[in-house]
C-alpha atoms as a PDB file:
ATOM      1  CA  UNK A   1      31.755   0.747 -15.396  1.00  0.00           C
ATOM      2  CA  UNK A   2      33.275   3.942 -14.101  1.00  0.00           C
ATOM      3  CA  UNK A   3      32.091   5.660 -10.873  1.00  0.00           C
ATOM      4  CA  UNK A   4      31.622   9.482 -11.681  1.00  0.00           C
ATOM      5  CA  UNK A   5      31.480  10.578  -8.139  1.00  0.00           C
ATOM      6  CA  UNK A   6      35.156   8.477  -7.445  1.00  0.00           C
ATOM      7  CA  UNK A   7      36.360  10.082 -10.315  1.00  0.00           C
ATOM      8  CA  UNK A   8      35.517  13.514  -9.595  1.00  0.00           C
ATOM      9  CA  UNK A   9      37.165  13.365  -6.471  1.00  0.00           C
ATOM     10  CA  UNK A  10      40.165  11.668  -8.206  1.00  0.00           C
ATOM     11  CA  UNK A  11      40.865  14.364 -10.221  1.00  0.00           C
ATOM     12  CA  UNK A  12      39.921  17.037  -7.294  1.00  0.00           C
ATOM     13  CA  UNK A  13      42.363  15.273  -5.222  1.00  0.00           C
ATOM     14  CA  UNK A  14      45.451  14.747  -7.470  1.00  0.00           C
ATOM     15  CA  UNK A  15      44.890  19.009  -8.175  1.00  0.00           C
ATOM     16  CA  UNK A  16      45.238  19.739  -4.862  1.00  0.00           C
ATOM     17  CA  UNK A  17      47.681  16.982  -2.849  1.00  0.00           C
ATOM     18  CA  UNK A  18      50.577  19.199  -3.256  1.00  0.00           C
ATOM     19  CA  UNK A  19      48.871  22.309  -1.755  1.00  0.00           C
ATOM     20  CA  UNK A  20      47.589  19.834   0.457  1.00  0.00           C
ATOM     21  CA  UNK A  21      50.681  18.592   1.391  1.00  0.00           C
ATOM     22  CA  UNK A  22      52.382  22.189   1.638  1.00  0.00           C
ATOM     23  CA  UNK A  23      49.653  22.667   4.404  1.00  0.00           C
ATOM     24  CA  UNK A  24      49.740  19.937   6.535  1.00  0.00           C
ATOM     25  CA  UNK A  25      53.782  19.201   6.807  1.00  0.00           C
ATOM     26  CA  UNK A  26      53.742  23.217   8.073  1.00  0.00           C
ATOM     27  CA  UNK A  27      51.202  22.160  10.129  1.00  0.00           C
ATOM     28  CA  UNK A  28      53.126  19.385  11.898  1.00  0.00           C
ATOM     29  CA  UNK A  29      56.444  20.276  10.734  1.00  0.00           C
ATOM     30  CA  UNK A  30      56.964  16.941   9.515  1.00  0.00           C
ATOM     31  CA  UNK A  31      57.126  15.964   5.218  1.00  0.00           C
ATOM     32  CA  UNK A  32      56.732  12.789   6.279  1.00  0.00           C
ATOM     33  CA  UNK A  33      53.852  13.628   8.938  1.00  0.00           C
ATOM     34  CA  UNK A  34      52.080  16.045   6.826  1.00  0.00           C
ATOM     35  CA  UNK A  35      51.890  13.230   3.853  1.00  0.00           C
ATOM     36  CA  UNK A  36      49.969  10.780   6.000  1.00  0.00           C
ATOM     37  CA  UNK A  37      47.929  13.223   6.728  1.00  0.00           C
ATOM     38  CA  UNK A  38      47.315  13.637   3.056  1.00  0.00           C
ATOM     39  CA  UNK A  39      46.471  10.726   3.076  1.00  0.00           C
ATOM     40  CA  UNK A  40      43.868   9.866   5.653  1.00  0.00           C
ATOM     41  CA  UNK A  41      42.103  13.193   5.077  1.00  0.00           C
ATOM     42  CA  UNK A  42      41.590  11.877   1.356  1.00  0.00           C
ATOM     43  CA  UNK A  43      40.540   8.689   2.454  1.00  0.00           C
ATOM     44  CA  UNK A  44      37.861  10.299   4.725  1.00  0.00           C
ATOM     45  CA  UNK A  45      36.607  12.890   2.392  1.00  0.00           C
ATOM     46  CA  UNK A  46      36.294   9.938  -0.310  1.00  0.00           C
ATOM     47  CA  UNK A  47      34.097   8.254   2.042  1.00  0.00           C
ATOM     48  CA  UNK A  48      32.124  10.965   2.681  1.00  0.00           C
ATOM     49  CA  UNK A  49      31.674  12.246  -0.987  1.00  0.00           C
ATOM     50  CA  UNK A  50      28.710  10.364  -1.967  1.00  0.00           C
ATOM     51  CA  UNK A  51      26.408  12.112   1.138  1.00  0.00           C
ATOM     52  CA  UNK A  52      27.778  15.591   0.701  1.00  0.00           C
ATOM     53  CA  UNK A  53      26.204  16.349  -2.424  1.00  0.00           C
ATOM     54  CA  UNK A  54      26.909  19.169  -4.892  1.00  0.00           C
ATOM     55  CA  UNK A  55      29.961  21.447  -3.509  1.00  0.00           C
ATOM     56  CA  UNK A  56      30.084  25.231  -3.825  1.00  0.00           C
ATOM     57  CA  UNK A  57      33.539  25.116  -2.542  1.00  0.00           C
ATOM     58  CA  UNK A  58      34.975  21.585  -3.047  1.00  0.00           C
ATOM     59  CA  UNK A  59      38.661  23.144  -2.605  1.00  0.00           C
ATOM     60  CA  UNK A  60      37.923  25.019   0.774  1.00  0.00           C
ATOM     61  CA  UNK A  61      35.520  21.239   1.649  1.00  0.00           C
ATOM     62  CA  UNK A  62      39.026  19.344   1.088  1.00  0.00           C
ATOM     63  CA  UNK A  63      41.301  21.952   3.109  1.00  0.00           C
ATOM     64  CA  UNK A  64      39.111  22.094   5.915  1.00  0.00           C
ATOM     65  CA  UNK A  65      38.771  17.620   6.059  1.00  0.00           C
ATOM     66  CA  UNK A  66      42.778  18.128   6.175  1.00  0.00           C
ATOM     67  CA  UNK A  67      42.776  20.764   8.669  1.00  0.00           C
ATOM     68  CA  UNK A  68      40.748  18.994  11.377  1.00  0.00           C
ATOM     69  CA  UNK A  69      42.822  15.841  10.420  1.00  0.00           C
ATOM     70  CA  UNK A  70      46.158  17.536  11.008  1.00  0.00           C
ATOM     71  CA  UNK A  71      44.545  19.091  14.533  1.00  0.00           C
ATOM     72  CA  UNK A  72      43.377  15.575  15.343  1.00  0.00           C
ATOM     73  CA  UNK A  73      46.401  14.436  14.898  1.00  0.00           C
ATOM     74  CA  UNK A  74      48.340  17.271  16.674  1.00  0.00           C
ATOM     75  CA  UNK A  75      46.370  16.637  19.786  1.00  0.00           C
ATOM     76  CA  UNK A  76      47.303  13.013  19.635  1.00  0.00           C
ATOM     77  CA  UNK A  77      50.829  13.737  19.533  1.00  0.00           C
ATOM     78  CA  UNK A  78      50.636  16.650  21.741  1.00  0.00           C
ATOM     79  CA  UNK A  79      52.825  18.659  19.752  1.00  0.00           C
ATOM     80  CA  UNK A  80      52.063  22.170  20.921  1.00  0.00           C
ATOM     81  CA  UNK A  81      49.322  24.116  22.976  1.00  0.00           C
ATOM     82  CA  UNK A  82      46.325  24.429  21.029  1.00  0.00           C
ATOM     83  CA  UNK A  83      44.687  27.469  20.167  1.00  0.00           C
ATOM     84  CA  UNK A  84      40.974  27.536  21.965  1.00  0.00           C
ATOM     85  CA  UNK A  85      40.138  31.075  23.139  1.00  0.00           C
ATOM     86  CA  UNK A  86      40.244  32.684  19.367  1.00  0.00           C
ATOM     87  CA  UNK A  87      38.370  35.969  20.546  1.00  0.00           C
ATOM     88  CA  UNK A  88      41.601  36.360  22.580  1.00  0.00           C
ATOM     89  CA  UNK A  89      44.031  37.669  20.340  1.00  0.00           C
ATOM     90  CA  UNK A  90      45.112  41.171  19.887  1.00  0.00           C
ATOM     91  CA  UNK A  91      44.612  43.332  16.235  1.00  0.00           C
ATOM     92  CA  UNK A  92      48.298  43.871  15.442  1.00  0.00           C
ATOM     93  CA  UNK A  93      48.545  46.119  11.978  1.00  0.00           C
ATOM     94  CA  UNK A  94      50.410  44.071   9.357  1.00  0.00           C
ATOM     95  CA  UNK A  95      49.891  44.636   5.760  1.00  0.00           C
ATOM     96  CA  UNK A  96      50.019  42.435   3.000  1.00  0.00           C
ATOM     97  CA  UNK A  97      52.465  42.275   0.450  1.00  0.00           C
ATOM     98  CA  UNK A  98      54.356  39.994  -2.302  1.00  0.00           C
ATOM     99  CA  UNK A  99      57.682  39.789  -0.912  1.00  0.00           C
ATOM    100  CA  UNK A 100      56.102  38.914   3.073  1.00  0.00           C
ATOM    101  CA  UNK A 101      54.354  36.093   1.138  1.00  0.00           C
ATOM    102  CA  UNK A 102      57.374  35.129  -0.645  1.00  0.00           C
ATOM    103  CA  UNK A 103      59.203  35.170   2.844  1.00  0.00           C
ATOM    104  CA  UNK A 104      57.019  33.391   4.914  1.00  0.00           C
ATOM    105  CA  UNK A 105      56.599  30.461   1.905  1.00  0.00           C
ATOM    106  CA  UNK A 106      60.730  29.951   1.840  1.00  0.00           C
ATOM    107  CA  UNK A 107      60.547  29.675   5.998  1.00  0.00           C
ATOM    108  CA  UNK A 108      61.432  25.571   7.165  1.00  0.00           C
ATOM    109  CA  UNK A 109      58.645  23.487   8.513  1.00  0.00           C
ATOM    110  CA  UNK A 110      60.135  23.089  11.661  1.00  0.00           C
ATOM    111  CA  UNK A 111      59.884  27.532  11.976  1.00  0.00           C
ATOM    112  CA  UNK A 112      55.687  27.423  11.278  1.00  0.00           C
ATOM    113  CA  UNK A 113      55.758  24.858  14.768  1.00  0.00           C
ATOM    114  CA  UNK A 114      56.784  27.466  17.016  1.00  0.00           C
ATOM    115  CA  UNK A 115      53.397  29.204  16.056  1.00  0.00           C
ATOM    116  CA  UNK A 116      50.265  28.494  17.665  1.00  0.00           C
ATOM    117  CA  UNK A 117      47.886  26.318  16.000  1.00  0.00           C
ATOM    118  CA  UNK A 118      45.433  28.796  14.852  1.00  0.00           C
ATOM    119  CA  UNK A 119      47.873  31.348  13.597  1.00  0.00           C
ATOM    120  CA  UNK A 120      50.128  28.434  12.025  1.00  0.00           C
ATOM    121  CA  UNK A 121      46.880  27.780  10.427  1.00  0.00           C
ATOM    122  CA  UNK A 122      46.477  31.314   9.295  1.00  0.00           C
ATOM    123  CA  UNK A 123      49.543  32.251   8.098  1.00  0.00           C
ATOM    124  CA  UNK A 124      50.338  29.242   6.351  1.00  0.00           C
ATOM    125  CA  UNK A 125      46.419  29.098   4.581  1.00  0.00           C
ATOM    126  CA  UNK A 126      46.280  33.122   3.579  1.00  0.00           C
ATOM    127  CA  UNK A 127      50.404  33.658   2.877  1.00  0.00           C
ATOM    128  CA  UNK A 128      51.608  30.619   1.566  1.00  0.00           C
ATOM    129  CA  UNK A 129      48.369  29.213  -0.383  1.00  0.00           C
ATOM    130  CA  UNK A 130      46.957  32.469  -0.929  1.00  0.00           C
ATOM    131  CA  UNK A 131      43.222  31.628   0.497  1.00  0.00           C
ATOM    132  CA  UNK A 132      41.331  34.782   1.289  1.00  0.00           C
ATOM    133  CA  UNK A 133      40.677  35.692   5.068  1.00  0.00           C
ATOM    134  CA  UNK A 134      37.020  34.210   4.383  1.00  0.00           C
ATOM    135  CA  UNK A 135      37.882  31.302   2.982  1.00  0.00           C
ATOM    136  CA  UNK A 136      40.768  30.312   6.259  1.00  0.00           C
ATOM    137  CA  UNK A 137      37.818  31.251   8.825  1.00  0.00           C
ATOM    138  CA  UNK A 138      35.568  28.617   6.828  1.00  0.00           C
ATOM    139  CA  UNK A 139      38.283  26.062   7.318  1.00  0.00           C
ATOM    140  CA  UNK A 140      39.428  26.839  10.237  1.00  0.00           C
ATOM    141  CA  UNK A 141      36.244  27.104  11.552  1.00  0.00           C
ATOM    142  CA  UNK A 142      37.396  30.742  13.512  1.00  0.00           C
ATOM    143  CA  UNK A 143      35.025  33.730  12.891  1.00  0.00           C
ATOM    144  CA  UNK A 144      36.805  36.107  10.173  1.00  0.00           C
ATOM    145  CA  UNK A 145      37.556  38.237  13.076  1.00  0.00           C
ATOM    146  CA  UNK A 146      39.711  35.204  14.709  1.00  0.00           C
ATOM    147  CA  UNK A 147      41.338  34.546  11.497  1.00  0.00           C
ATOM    148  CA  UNK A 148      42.311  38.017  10.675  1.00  0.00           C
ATOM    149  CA  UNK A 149      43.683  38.631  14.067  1.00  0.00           C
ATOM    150  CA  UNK A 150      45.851  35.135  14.570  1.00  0.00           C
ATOM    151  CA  UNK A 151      47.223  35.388  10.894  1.00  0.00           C
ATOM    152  CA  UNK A 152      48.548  39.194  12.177  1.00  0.00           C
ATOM    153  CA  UNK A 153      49.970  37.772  15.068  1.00  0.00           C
ATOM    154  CA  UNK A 154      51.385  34.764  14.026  1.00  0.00           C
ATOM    155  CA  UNK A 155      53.284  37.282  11.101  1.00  0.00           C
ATOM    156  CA  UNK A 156      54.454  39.188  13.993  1.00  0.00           C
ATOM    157  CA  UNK A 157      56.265  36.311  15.554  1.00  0.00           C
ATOM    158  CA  UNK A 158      57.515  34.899  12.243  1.00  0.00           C
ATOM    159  CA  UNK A 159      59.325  38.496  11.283  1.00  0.00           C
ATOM    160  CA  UNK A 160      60.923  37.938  14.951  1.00  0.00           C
ATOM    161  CA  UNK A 161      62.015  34.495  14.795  1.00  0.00           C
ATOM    162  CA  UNK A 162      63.371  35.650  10.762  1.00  0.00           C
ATOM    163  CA  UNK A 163      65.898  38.051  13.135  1.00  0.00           C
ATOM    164  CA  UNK A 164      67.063  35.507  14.959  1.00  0.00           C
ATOM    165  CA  UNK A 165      70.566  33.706  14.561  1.00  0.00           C
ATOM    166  CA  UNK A 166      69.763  30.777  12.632  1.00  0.00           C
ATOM    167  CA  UNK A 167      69.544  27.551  13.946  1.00  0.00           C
ATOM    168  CA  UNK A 168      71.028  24.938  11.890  1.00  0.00           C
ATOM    169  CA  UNK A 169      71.219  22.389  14.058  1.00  0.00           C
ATOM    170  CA  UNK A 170      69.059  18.846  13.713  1.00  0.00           C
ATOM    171  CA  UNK A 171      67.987  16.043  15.714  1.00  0.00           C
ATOM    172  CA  UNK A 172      71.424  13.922  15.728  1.00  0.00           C
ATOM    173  CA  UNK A 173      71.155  10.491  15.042  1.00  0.00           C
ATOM    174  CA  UNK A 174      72.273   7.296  17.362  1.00  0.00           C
ATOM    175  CA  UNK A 175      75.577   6.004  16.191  1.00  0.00           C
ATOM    176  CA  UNK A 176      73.343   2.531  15.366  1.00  0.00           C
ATOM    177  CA  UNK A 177      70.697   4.778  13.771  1.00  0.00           C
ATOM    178  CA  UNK A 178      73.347   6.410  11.955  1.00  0.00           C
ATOM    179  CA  UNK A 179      75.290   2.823  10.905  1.00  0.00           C
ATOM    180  CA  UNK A 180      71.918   1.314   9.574  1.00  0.00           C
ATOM    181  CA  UNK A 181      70.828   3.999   7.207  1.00  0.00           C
ATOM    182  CA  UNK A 182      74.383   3.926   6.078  1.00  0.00           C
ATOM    183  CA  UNK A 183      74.473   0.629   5.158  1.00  0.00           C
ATOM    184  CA  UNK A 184      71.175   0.954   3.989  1.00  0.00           C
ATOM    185  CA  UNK A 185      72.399   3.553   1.080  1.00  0.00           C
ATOM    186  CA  UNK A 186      75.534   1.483   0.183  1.00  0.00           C
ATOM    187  CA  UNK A 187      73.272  -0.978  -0.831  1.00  0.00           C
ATOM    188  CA  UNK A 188      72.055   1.321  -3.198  1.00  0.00           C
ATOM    189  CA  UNK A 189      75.323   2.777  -4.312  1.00  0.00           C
ATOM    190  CA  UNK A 190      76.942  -0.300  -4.775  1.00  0.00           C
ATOM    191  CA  UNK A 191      73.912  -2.115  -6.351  1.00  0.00           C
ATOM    192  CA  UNK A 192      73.841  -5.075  -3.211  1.00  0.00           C
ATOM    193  CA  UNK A 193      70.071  -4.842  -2.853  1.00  0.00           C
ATOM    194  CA  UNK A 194      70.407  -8.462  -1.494  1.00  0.00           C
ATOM    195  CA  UNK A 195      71.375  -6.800   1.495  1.00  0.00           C
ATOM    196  CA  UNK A 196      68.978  -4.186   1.450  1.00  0.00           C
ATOM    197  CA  UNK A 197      66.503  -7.086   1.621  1.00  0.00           C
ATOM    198  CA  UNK A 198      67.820  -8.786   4.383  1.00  0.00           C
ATOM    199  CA  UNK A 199      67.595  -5.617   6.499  1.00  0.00           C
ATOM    200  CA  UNK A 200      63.723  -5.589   6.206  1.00  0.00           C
ATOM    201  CA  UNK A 201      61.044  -6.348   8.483  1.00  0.00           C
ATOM    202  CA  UNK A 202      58.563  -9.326   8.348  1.00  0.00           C
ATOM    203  CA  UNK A 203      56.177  -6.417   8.636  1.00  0.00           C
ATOM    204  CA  UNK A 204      57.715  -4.214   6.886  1.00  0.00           C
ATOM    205  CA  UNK A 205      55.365  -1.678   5.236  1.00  0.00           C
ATOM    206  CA  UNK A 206      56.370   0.591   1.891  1.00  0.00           C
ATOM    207  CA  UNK A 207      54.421   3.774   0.715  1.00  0.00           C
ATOM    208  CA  UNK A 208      55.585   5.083  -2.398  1.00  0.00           C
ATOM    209  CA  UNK A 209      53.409   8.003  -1.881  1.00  0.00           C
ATOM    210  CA  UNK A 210      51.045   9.271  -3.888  1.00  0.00           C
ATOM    211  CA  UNK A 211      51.339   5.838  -6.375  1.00  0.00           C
ATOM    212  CA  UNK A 212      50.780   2.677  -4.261  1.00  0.00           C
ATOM    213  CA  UNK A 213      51.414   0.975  -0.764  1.00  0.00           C
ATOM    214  CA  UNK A 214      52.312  -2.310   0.055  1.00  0.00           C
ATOM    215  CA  UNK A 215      52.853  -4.313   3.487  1.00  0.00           C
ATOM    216  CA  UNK A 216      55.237  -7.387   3.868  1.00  0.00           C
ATOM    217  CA  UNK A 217      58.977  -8.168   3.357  1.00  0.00           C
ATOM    218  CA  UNK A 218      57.476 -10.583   0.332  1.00  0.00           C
ATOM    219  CA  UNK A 219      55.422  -8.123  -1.371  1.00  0.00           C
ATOM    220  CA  UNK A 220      58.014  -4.984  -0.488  1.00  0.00           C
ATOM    221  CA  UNK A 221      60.462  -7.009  -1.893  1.00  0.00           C
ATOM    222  CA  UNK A 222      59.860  -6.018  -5.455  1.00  0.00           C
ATOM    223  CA  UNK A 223      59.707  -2.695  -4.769  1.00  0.00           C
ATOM    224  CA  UNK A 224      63.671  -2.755  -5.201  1.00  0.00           C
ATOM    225  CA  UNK A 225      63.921  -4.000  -8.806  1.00  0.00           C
ATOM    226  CA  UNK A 226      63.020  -0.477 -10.625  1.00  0.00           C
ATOM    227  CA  UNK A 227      65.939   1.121  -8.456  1.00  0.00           C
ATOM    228  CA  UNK A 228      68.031  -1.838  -9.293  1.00  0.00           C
ATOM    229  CA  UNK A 229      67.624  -1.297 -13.033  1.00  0.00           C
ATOM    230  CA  UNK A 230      68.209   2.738 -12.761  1.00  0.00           C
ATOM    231  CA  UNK A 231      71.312   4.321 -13.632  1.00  0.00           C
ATOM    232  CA  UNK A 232      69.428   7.534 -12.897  1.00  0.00           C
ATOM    233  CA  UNK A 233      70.025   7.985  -9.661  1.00  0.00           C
ATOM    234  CA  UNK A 234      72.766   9.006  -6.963  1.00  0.00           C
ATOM    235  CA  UNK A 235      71.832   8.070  -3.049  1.00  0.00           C
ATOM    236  CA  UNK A 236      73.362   9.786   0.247  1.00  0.00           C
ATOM    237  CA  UNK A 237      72.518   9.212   3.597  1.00  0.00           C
ATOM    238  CA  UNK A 238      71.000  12.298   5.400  1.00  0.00           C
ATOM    239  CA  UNK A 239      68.206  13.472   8.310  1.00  0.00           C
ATOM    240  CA  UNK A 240      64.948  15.213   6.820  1.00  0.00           C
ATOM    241  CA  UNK A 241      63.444  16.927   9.184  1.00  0.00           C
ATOM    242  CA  UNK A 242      64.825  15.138  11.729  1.00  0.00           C
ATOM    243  CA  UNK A 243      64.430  11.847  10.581  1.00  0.00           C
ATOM    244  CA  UNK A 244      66.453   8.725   9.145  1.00  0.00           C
ATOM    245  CA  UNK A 245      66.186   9.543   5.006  1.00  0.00           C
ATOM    246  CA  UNK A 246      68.361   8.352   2.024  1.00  0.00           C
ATOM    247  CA  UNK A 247      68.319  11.770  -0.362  1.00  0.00           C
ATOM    248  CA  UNK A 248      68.001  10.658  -3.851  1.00  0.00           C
ATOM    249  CA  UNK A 249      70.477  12.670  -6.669  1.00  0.00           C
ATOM    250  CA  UNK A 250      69.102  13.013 -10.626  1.00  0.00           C
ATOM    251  CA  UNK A 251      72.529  12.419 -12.116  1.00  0.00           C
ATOM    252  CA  UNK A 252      70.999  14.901 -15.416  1.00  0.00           C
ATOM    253  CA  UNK A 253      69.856  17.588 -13.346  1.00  0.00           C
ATOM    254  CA  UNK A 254      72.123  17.700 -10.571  1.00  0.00           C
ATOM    255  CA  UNK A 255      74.186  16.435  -8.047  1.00  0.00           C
ATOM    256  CA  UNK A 256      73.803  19.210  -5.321  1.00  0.00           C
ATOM    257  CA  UNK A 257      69.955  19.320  -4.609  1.00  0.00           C
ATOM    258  CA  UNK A 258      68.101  16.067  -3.483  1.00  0.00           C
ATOM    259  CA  UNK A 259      65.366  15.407  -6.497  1.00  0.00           C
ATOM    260  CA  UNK A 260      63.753  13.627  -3.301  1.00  0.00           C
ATOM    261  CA  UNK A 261      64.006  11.479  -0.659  1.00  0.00           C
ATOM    262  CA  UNK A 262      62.769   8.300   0.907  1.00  0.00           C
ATOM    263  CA  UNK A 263      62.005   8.604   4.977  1.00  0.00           C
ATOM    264  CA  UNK A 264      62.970   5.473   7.148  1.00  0.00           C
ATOM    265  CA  UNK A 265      61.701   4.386  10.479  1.00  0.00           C
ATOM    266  CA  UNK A 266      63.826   1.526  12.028  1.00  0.00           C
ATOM    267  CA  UNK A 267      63.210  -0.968  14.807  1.00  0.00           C
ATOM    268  CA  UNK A 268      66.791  -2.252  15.954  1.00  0.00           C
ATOM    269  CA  UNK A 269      68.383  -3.827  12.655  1.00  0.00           C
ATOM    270  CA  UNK A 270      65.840  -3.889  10.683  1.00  0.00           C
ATOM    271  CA  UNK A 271      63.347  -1.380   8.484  1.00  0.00           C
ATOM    272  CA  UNK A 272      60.087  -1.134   9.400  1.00  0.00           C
ATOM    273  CA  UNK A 273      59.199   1.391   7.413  1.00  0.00           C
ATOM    274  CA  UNK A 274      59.760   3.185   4.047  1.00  0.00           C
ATOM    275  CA  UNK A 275      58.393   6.484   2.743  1.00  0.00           C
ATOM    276  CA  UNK A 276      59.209   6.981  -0.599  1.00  0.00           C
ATOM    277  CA  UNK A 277      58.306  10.247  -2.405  1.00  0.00           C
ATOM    278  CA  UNK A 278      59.587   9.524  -5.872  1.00  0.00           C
ATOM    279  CA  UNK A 279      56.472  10.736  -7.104  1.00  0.00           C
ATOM    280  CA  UNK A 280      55.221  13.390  -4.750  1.00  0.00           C
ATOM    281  CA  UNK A 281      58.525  15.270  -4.934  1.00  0.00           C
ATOM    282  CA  UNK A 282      56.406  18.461  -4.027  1.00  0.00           C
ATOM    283  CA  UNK A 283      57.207  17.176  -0.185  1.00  0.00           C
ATOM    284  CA  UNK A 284      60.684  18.837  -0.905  1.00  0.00           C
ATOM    285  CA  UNK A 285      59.456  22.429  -0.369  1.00  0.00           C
ATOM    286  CA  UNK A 286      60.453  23.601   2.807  1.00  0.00           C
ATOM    287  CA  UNK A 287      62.105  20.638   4.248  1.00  0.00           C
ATOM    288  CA  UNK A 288      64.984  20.676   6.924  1.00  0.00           C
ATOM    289  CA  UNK A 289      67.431  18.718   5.522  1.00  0.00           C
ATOM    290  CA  UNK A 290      71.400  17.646   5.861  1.00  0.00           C
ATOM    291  CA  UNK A 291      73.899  15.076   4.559  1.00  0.00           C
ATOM    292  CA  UNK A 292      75.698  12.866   7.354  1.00  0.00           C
ATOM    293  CA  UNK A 293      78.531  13.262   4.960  1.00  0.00           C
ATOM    294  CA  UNK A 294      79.490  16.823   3.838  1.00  0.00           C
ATOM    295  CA  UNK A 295      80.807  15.408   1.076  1.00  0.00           C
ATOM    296  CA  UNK A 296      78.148  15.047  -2.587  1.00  0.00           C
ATOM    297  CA  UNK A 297      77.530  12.065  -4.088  1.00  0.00           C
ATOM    298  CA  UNK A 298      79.832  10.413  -6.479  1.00  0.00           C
ATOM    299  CA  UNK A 299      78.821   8.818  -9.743  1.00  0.00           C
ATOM    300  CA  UNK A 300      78.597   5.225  -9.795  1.00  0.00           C
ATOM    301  CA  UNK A 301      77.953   3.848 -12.883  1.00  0.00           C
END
């Protein structure tokens, strides 16, 4: 028997997880950060479905269950100051137009976390996802006042921080950080996933987002047969955002431009955890990311 509320939100939710997503990793400046936020703010709003009843707005219902997830989680992490006095801020005149939007989507994650929270919030709600003033003060929970003036302001300081020299610099990785996602990735070039499976965990958990997640060196395991059996793809070691990542190449559309990666987390030797967004490859927009070798992938085959 099918569940009409689950599906409703099913469908609302696979609409909206990669605006979702574009939200919350500007949020936290994180890909990887901003999809587990995804994630738990879905799980709570799919808890809370059956009690909310019929939804005017579900879209702006959804943004604003993300939002206070992605402050909740800022706080925990202590990130950056948090915005609190919103009647605070200054009107400073700056107009709307196509090609600010278009400038402010194309800025890096790690660019939106030099803005406060509110006008992070702002900026990224009304110029990347195009939400009306109203609609970021209702998820936000700012007056319309607040929200007009921190989306000005946080404009303001992202024009300034466009003028200055660019900053191309990441988060280097240990030379044993750097030595076990390289080894990693040859496993994968070379087709040796026997010791790509001896590098994992006990505890090991695997989210291929957006599809399934699985917890175990037994059950994670399989995960490695698909990639086994593809002749699809190219790998390269590289930092996303500052973190451990082996880029992933589609040999037929190119060998230049990541189609996605998969995030690692590492505890001494051995992999502890695995991000894979081979099917939310919307968590490529605005990433920072770099090869540890200049050089492109070669074709194995």
């Amino acid at each position: 028997m099918t569940d009409p509320v689950r599906d409703q939100f099913e469908q609302l939710a696979g609409e909206l997880r990669p605006k979702l997503h574009r939200y919350c990793a500007r949020m936290t400046g994180s890909a990887v950060d901003g999809e587990d936020i995804v994630q738990d703010a879905l799980i709570k709003a799919l808890a809370a479905m059956p009690n909310v009843g019929v939804l005017d707005n579900p879209e702006g219902w959804l943004f604003r269950i993300a939002h206070n997830t992605a402050l909740d989680f800022l706080r925990r992490r202590a990130r950056g100051p948090m915005m609190q006095n919103h009647e605070a801020l200054d009107m400073i005149a700056a107009p709307d137009s196509p090609d600010q939007q278009h400038e402010v989507a194309a800025m890096s994650l790690r660019t939106f976390m030099r803005l406060p929270a509110l006008q992070r919030s702002a900026v990224i709600l009304k110029d990347v996802l195009g939400h009306s003033l109203e609609e970021v003060a209702s998820i936000t929970g700012a007056s319309e006042g607040a929200a007009k003036s921190a989306l000005q302001r946080g404009r303001v300081r992202l024009r300034e921080f466009a003028r200055e020299p660019a900053d191309v610099s990441l988060p280097m990785l240990s030379d044993g950080m750097r030595a076990r996602l390289i080894k990693y990735v040859e496993g994968f070039k070379t087709g040796d996933f026997d010791t790509v499976r001896a590098m994992l965990a006990d505890d090991v958990k695997l989210d291929l987002v957006a599809k399934l997640r699985k917890r175990g060196k037994s059950e994670v395991r399989e995960y490695y047969a698909a990639y086994a059996a593809a002749q699809q793809w190219a790998y390269a070691a590289g930092v996303v955002d500052g973190r451990a990542a082996m880029l992933v190449y589609d040999r037929e559309i190119s060998l230049e431009m990541p189609a996605y990666f998969v995030a690692l987390d590492f505890d001494g030797d051995r992999v502890v955890s695995i991000h894979d967004f081979l099917f939310a490859r919307y968590a490529m927009d605005g990433v920072d990311l770099s090869l540890l070798d200049p050089a492109p992938p070669k074709r194995h085959f």
